[in-house]
PDB file of N, CA and C in Angstrom:
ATOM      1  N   UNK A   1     126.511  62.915  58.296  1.00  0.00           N
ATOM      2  CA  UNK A   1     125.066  63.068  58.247  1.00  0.00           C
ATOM      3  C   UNK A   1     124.402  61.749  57.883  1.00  0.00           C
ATOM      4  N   UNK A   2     125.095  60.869  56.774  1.00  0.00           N
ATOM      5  CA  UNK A   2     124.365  59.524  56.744  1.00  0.00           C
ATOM      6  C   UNK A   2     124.681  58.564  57.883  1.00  0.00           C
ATOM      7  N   UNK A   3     125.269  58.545  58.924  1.00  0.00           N
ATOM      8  CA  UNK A   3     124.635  58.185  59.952  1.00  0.00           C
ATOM      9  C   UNK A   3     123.849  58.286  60.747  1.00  0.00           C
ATOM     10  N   UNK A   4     123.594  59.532  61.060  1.00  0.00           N
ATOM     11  CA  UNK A   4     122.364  60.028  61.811  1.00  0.00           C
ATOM     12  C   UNK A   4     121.183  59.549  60.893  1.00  0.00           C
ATOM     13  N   UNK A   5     121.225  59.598  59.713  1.00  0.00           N
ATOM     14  CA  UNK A   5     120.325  59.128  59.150  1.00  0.00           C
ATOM     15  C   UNK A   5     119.594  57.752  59.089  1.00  0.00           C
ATOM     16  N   UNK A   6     121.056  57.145  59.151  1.00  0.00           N
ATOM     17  CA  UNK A   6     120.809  55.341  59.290  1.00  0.00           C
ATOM     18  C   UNK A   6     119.922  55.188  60.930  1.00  0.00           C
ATOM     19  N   UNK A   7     120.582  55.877  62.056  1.00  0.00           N
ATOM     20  CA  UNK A   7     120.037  55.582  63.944  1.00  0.00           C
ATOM     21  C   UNK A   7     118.650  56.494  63.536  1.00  0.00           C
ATOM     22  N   UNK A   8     118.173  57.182  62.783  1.00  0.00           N
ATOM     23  CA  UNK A   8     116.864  58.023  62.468  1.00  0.00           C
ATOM     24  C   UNK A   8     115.897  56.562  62.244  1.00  0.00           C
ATOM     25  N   UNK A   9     116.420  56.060  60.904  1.00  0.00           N
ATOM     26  CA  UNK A   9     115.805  54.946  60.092  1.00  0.00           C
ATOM     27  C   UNK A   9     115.830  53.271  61.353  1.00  0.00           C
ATOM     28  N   UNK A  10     116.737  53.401  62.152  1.00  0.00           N
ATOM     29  CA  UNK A  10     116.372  52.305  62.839  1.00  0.00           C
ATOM     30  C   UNK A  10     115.740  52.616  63.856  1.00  0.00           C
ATOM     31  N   UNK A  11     115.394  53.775  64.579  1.00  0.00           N
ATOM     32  CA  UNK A  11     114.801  54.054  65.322  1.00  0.00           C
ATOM     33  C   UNK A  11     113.301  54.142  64.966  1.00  0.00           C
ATOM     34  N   UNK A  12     112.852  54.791  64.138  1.00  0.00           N
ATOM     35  CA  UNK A  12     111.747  54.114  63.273  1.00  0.00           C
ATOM     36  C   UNK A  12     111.219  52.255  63.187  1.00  0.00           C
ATOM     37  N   UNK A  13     112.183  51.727  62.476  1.00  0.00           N
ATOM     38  CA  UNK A  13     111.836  50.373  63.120  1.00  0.00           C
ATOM     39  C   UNK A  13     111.719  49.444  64.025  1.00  0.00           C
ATOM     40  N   UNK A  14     112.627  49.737  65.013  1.00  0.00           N
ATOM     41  CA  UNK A  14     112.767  49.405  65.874  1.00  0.00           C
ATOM     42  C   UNK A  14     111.043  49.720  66.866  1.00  0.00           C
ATOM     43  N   UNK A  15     110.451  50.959  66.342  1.00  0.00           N
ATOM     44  CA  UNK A  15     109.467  51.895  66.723  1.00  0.00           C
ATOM     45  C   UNK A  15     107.806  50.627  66.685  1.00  0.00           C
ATOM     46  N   UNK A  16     108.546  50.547  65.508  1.00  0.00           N
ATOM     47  CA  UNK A  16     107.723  49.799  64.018  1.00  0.00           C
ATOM     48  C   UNK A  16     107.088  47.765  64.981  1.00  0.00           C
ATOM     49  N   UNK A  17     108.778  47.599  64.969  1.00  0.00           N
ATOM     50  CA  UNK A  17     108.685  46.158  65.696  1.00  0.00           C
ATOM     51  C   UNK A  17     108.593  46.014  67.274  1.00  0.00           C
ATOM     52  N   UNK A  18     108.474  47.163  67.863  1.00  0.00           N
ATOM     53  CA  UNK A  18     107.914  46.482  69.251  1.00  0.00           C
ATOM     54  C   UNK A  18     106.196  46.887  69.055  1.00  0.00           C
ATOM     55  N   UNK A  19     106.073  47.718  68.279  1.00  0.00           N
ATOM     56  CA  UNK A  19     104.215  47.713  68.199  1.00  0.00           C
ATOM     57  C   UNK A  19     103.159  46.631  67.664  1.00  0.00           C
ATOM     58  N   UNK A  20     104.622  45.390  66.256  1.00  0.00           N
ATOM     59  CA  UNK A  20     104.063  44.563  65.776  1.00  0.00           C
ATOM     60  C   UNK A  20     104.350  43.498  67.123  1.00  0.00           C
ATOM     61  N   UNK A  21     105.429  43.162  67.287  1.00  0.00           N
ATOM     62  CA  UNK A  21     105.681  41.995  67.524  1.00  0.00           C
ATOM     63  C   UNK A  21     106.290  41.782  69.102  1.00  0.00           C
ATOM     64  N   UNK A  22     106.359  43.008  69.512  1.00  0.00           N
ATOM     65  CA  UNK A  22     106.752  43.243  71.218  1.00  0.00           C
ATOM     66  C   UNK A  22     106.244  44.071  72.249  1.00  0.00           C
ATOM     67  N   UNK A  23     105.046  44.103  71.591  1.00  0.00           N
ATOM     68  CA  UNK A  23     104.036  44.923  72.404  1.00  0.00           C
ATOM     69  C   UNK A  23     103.226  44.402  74.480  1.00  0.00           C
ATOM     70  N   UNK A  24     103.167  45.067  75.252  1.00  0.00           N
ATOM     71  CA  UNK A  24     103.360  44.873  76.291  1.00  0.00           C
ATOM     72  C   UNK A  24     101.588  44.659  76.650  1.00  0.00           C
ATOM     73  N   UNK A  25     101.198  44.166  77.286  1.00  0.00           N
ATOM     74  CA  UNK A  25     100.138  43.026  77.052  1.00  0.00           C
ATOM     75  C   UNK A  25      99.023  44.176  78.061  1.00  0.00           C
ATOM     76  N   UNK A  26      99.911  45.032  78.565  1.00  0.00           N
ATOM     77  CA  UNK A  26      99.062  46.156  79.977  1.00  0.00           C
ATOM     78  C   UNK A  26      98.567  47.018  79.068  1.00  0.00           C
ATOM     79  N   UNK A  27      97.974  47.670  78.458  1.00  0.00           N
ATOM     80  CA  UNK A  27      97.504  49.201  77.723  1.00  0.00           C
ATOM     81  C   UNK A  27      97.861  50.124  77.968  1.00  0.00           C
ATOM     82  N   UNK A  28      97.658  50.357  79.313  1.00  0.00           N
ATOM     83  CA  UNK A  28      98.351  51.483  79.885  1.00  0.00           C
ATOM     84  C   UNK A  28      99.814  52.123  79.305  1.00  0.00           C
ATOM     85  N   UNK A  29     100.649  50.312  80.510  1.00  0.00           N
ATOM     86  CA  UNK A  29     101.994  50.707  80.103  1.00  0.00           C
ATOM     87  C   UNK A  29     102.364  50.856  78.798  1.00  0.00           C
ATOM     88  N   UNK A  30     101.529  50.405  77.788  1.00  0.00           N
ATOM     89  CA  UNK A  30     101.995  50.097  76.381  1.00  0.00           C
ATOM     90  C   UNK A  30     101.379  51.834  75.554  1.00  0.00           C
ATOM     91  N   UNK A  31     100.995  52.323  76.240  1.00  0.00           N
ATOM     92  CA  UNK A  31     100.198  53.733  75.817  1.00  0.00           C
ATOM     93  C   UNK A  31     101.441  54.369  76.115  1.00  0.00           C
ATOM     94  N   UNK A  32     102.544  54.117  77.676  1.00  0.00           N
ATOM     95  CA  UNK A  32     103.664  54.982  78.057  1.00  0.00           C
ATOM     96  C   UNK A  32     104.831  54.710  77.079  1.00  0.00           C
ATOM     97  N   UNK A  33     104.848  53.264  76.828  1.00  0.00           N
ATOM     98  CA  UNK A  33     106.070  53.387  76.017  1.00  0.00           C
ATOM     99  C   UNK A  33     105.781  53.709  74.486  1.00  0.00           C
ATOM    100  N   UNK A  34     104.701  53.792  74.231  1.00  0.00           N
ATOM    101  CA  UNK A  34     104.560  54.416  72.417  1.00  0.00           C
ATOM    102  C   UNK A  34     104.943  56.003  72.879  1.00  0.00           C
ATOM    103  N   UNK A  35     104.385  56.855  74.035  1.00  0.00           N
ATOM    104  CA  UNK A  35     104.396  57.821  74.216  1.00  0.00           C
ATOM    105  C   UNK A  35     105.850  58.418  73.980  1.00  0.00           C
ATOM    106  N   UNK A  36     106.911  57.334  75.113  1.00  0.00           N
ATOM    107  CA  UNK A  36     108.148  57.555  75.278  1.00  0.00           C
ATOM    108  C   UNK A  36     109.372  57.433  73.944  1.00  0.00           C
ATOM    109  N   UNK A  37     108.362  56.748  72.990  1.00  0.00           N
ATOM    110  CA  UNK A  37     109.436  56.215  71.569  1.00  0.00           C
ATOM    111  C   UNK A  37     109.180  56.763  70.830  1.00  0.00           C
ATOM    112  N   UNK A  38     107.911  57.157  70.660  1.00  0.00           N
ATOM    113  CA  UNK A  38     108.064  58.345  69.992  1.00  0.00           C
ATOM    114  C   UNK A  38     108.564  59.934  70.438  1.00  0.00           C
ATOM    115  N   UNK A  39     108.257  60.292  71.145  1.00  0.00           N
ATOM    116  CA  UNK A  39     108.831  61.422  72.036  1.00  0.00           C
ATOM    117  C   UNK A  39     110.685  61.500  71.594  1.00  0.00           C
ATOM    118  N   UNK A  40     111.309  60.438  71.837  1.00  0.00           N
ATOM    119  CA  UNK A  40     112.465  60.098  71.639  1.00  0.00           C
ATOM    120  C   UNK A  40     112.601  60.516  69.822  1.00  0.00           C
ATOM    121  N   UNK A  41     111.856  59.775  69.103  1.00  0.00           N
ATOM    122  CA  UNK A  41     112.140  60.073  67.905  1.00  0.00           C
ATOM    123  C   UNK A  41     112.299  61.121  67.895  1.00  0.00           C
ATOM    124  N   UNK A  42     111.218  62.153  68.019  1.00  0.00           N
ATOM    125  CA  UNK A  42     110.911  63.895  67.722  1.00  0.00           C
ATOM    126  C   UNK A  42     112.254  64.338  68.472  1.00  0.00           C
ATOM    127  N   UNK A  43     112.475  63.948  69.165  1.00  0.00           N
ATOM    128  CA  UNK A  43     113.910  64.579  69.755  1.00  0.00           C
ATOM    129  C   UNK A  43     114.914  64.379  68.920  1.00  0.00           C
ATOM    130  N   UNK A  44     115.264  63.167  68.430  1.00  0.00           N
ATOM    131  CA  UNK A  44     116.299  63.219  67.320  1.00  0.00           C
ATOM    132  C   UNK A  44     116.100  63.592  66.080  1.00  0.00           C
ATOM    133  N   UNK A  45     114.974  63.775  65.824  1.00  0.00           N
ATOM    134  CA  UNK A  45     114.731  64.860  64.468  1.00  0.00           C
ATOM    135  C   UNK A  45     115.002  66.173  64.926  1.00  0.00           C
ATOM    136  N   UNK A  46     114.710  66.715  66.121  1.00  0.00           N
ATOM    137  CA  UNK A  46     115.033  68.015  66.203  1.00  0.00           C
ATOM    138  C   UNK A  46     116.698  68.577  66.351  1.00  0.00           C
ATOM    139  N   UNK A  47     117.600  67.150  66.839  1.00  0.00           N
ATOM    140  CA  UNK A  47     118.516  66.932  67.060  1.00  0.00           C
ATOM    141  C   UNK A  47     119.214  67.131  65.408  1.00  0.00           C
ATOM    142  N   UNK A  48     118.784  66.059  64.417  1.00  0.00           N
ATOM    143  CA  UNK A  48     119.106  66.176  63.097  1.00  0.00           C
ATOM    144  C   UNK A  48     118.832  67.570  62.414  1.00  0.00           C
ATOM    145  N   UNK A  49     118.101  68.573  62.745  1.00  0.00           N
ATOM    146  CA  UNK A  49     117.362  69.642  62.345  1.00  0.00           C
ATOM    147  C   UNK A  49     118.802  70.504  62.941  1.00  0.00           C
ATOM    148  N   UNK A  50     118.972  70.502  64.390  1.00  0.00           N
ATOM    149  CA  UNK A  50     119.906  71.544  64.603  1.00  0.00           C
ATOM    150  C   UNK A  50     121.551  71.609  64.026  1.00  0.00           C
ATOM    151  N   UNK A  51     121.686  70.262  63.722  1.00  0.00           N
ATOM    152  CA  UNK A  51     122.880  69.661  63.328  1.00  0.00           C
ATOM    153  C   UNK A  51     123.232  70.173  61.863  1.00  0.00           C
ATOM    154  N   UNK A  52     121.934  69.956  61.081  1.00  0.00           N
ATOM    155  CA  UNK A  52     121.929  70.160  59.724  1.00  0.00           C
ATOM    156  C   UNK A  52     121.983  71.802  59.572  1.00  0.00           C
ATOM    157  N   UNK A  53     121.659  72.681  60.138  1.00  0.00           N
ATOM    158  CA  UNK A  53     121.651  74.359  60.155  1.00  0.00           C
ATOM    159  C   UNK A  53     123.128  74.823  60.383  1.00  0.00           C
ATOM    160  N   UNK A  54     123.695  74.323  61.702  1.00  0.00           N
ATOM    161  CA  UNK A  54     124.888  74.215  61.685  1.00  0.00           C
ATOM    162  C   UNK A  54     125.654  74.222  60.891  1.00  0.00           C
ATOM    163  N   UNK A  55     125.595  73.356  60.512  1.00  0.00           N
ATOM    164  CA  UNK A  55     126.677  72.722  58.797  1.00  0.00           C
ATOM    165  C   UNK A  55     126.685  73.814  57.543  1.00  0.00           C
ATOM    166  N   UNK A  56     124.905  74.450  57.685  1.00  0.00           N
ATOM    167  CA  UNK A  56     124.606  74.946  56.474  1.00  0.00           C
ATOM    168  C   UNK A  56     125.368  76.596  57.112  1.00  0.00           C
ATOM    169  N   UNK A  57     125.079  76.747  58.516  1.00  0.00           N
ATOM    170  CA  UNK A  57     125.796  78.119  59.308  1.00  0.00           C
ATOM    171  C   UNK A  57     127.270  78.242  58.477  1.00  0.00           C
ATOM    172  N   UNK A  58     128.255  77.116  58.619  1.00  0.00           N
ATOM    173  CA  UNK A  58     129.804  76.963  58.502  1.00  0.00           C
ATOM    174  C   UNK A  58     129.952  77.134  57.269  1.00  0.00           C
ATOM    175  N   UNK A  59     128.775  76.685  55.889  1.00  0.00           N
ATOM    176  CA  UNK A  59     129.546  77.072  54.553  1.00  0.00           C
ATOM    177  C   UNK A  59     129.348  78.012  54.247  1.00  0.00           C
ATOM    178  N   UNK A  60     128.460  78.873  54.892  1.00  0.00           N
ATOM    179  CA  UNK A  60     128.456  80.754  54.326  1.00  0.00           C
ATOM    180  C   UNK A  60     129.368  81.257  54.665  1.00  0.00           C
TER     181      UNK A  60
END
C-alpha cells in the first residue's frame, strides 16, 4: 500500500510541475491536458479505494 501511495504523491506533482513550469503555451490544449491529469488522478484514487476494501474484505 505505501507504494501506491508514493505513484499517488508523484502523480500529484508531477500534476503540480507541468502547470508551474511545463505548461503548453495553446489554452485550449493546455485546458485538455489539466482535464486528462487530473481525470487520471481520480482514477487512481478510485483504483487505491478499491484496493484498500479488498484488503479490509480478506481480514474479516
Amino acid at each position: 500500500m505505501k507504494t501506491h501511495l508514493y505513484i499517488y504523491g508523484a502523480l500529484i506533482l508531477l500534476f503540480i510541475a507541468y502547470n508551474i513550469w511545463f505548461s503548453v503555451q495553446d489554452a485550449t490544449l493546455h485546458n485538455v491536458i489539466n482535464i486528462v491529469w487530473a481525470s487520471c488522478i481520480f482514477l487512481y484514487i478510485s483504483f487505491l479505494a478499491i484496493v484498500l476494501l479488498k484488503k479490509m474484505k480478506k481480514k474479516k
